[in-house]
C-alpha atoms as a PDB file:
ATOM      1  CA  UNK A   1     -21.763  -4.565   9.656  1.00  0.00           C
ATOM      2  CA  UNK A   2     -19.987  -3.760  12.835  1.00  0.00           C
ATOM      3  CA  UNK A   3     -19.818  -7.648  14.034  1.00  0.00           C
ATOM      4  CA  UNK A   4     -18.275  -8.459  10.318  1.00  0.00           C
ATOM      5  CA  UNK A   5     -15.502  -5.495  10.486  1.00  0.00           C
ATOM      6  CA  UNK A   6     -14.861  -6.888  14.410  1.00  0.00           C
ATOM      7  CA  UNK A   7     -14.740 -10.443  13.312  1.00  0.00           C
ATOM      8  CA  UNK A   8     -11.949  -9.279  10.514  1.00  0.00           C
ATOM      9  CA  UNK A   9      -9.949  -7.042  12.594  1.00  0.00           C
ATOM     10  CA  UNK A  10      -9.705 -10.261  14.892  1.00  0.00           C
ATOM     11  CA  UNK A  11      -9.613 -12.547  12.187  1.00  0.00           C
ATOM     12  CA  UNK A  12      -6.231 -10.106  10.994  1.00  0.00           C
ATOM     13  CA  UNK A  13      -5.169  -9.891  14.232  1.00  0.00           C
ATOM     14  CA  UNK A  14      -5.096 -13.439  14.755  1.00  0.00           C
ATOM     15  CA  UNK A  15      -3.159 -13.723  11.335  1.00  0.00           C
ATOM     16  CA  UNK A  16      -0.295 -11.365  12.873  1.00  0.00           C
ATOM     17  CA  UNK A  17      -0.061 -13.195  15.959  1.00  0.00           C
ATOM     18  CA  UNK A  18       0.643 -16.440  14.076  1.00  0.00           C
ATOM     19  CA  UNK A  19       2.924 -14.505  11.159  1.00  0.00           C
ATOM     20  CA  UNK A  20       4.964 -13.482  14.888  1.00  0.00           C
ATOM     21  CA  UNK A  21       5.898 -17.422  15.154  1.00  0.00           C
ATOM     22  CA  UNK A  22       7.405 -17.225  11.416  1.00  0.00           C
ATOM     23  CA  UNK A  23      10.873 -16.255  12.201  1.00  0.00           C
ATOM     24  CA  UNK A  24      13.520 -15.942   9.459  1.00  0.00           C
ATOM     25  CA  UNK A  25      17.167 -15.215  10.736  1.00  0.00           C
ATOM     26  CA  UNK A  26      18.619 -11.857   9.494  1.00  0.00           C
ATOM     27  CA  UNK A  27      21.886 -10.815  11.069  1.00  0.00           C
ATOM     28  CA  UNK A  28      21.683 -10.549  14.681  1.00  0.00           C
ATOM     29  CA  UNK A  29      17.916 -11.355  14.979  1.00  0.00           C
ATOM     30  CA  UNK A  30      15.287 -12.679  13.049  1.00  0.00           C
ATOM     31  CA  UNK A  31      12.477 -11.224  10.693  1.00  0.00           C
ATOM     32  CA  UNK A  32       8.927 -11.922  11.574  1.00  0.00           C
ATOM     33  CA  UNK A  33       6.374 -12.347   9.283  1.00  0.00           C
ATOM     34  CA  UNK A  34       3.908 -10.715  12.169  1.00  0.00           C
ATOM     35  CA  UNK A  35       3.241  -7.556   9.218  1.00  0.00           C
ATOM     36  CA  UNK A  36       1.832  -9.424   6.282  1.00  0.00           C
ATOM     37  CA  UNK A  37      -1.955 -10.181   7.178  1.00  0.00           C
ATOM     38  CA  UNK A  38      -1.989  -6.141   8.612  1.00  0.00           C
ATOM     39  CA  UNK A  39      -0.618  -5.108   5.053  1.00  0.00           C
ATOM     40  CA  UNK A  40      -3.215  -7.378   3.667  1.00  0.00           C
ATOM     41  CA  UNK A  41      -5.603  -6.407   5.722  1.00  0.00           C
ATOM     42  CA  UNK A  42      -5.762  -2.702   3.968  1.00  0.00           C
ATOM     43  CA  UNK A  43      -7.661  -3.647   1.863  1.00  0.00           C
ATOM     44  CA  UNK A  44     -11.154  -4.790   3.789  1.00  0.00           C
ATOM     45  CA  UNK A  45     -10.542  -2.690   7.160  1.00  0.00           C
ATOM     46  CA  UNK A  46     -10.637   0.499   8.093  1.00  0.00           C
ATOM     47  CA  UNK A  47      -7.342   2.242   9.330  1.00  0.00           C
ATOM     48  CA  UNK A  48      -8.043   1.962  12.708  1.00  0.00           C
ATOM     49  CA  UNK A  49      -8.483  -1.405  12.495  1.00  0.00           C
ATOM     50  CA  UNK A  50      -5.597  -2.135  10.263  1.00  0.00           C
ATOM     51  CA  UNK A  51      -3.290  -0.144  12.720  1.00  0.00           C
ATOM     52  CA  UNK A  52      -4.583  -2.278  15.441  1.00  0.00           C
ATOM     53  CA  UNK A  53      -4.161  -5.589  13.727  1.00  0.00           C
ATOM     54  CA  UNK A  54      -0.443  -4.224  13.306  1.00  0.00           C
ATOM     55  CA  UNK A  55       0.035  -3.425  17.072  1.00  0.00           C
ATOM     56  CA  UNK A  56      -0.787  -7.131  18.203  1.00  0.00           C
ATOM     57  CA  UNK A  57       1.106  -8.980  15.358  1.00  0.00           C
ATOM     58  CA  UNK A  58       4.096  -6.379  16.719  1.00  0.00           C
ATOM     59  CA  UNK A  59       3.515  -6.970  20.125  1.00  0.00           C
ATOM     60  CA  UNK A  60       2.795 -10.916  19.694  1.00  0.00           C
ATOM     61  CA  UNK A  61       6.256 -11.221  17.475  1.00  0.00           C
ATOM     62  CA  UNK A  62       8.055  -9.308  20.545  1.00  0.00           C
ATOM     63  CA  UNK A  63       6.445 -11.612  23.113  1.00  0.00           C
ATOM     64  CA  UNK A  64       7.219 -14.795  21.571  1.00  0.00           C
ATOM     65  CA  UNK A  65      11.012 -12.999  21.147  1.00  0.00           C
ATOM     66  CA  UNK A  66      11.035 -12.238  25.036  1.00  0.00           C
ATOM     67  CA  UNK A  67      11.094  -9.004  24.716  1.00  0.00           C
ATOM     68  CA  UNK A  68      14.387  -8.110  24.029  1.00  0.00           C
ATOM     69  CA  UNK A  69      14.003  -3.868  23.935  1.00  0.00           C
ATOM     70  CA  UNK A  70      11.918  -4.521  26.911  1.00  0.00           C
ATOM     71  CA  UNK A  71       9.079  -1.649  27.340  1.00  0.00           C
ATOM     72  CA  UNK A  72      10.386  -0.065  24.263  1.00  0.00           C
ATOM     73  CA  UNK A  73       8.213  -2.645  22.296  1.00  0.00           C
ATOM     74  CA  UNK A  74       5.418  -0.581  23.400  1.00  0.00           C
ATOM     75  CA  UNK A  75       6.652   2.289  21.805  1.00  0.00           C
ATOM     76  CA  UNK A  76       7.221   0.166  18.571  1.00  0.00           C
ATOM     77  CA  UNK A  77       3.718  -1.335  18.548  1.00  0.00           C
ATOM     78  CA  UNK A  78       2.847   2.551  18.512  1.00  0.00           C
ATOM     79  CA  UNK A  79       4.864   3.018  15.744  1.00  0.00           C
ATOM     80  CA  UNK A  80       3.700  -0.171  13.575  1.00  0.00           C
ATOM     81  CA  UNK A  81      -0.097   1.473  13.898  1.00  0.00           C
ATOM     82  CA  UNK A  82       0.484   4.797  12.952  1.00  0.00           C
ATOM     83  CA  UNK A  83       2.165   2.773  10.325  1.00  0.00           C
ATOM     84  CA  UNK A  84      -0.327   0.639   8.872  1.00  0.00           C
ATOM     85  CA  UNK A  85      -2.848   3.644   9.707  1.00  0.00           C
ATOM     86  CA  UNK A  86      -1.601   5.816   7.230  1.00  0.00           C
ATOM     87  CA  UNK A  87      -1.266   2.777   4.438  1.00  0.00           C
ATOM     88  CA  UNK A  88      -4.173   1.692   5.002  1.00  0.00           C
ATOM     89  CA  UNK A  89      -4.804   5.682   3.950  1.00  0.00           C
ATOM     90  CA  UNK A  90      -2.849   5.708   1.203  1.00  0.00           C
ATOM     91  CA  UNK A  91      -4.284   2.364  -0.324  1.00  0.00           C
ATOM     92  CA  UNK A  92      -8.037   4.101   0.223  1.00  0.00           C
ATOM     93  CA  UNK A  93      -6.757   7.033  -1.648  1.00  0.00           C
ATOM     94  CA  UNK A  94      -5.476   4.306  -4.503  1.00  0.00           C
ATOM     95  CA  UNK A  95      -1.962   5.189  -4.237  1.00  0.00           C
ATOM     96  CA  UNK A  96      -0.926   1.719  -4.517  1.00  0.00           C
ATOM     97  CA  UNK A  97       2.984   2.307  -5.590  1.00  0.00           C
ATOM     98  CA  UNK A  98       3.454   5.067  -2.763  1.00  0.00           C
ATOM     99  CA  UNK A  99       1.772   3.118   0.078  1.00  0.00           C
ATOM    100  CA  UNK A 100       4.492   0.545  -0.183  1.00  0.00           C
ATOM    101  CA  UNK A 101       7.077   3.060  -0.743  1.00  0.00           C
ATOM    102  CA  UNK A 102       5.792   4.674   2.530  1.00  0.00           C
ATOM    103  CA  UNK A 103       5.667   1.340   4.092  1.00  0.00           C
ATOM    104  CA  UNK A 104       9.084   0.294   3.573  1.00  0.00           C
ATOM    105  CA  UNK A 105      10.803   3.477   4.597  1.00  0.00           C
ATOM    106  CA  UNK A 106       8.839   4.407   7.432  1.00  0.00           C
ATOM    107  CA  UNK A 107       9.171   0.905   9.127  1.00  0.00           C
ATOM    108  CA  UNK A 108      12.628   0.555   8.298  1.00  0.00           C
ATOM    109  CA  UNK A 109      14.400   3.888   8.785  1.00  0.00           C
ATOM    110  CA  UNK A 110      11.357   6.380  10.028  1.00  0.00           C
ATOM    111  CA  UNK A 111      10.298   3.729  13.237  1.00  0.00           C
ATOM    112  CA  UNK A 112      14.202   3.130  14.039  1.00  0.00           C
ATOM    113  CA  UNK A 113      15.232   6.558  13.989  1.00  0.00           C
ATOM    114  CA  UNK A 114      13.854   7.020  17.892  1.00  0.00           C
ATOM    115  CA  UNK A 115      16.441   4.522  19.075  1.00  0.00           C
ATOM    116  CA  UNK A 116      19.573   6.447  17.021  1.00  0.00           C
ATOM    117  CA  UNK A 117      18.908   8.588  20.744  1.00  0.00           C
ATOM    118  CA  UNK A 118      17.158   6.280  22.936  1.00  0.00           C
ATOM    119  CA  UNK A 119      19.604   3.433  23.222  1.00  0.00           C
ATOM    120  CA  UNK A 120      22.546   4.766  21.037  1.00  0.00           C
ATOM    121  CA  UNK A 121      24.007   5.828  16.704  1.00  0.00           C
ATOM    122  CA  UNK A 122      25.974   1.738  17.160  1.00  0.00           C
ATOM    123  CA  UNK A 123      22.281   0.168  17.713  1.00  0.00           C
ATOM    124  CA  UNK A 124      20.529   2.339  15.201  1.00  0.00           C
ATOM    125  CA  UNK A 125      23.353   1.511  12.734  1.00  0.00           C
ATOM    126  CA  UNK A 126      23.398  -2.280  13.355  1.00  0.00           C
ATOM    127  CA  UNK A 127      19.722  -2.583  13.567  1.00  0.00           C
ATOM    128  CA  UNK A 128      18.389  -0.515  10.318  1.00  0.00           C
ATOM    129  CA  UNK A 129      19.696  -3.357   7.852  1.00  0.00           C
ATOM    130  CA  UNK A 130      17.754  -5.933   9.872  1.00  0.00           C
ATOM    131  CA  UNK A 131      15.076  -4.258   9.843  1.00  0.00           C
ATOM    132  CA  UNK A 132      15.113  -3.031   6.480  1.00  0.00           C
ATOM    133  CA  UNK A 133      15.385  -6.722   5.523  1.00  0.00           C
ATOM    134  CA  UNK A 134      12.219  -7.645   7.474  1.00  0.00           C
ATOM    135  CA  UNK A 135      10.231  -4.751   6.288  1.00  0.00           C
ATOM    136  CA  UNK A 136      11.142  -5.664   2.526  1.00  0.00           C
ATOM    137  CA  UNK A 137      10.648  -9.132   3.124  1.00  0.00           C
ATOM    138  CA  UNK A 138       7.136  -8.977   4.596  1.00  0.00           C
ATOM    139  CA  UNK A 139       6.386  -6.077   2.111  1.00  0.00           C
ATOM    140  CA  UNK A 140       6.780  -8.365  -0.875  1.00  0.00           C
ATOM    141  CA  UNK A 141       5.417 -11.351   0.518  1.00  0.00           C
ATOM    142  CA  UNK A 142       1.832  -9.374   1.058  1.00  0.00           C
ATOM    143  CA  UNK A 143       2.683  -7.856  -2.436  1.00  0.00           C
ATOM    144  CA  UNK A 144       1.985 -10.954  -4.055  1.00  0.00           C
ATOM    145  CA  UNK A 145      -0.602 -12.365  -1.347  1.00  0.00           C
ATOM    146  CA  UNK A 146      -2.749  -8.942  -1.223  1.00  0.00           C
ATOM    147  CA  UNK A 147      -4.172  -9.585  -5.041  1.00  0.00           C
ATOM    148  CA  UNK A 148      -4.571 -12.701  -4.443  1.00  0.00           C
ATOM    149  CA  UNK A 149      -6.876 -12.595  -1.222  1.00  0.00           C
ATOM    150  CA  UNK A 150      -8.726  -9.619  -2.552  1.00  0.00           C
ATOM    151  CA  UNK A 151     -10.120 -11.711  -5.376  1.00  0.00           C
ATOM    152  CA  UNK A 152     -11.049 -14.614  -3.383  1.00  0.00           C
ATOM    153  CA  UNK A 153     -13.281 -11.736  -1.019  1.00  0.00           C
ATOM    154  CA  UNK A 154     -14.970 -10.486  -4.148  1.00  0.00           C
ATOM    155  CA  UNK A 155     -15.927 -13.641  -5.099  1.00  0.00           C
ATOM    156  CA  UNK A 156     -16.962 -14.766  -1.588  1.00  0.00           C
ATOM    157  CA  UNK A 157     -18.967 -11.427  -1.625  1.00  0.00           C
ATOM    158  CA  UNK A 158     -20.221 -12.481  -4.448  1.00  0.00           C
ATOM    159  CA  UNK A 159     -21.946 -15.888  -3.634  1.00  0.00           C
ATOM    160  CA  UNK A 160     -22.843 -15.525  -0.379  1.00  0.00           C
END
């Protein structure tokens, strides 16, 4: 059991880190779809795994990027697996409206809000649109996706 839950955390993992190459341009920057296979991923990991799926696909997505914030990436990778740890929560507790209604506000205004004071109110201002674009975007993309792969598991589960 451990080796399968490994092998789908990396599995995930490797999903975000390919979703990070996606890039759709919003504004200044460009939406990743890095947060899709983590959102997806809810549903057959634990939260710890989930989170950590998250953290690469944010991290991966910022590399390919160049790191614009520089070490403040870390601090959002942080953010993106508290994050997907408490959906990943919220979808085991079958609150399947208010996960996504966590997801979207915590990753758009909730994991900005640091940089209102770390870098400045202008960046926090310019940024939250952007972001809130993104996290909407890759929201209802796994929205549609997460039913979808969920059946295909059960029946996999199923014959195998």
């Amino acid at each position: 059991m451990k080796l399968r839950l490994l092998t789908l955390a990396a599995m995930f993992a490797a999903l975000c880190a390919i979703g990070a190459f996606v890039k759709i341009p919003v504004g200044i920057g460009s939406a990743a779809l890095d947060t899709i296979p983590a959102l997806v991923s809810a549903a057959f990991l634990p939260s710890v795994y989930a989170g950590a799926a998250s953290m690469i696909g944010h991290l991966s997505s910022s590399l390919y990027a160049g790191f614009p914030l520089g070490p403040l990436h870390i601090i959002i990778a942080g953010e993106m697996f508290l994050i997907l740890f408490v959906f990943t929560k919220l979808h085991r507790a079958g609150l399947r409206i208010w996960k996504w209604i966590f997801f979207v506000f915590a990753n758009s205004v909730l994991a900005t809000l640091p940089f209102y004071w770390i870098i400045s109110p202008g960046f926090f201002v310019t940024v939250l649109p952007e972001i809130t674009i993104a996290t909407v975007l890759n929201a209802g993309i796994a929205i549609v996706v997460s039913p979808l792969v969920e059946r295909v598991m059960a029946r996999v589960k199923t014959h195998a």
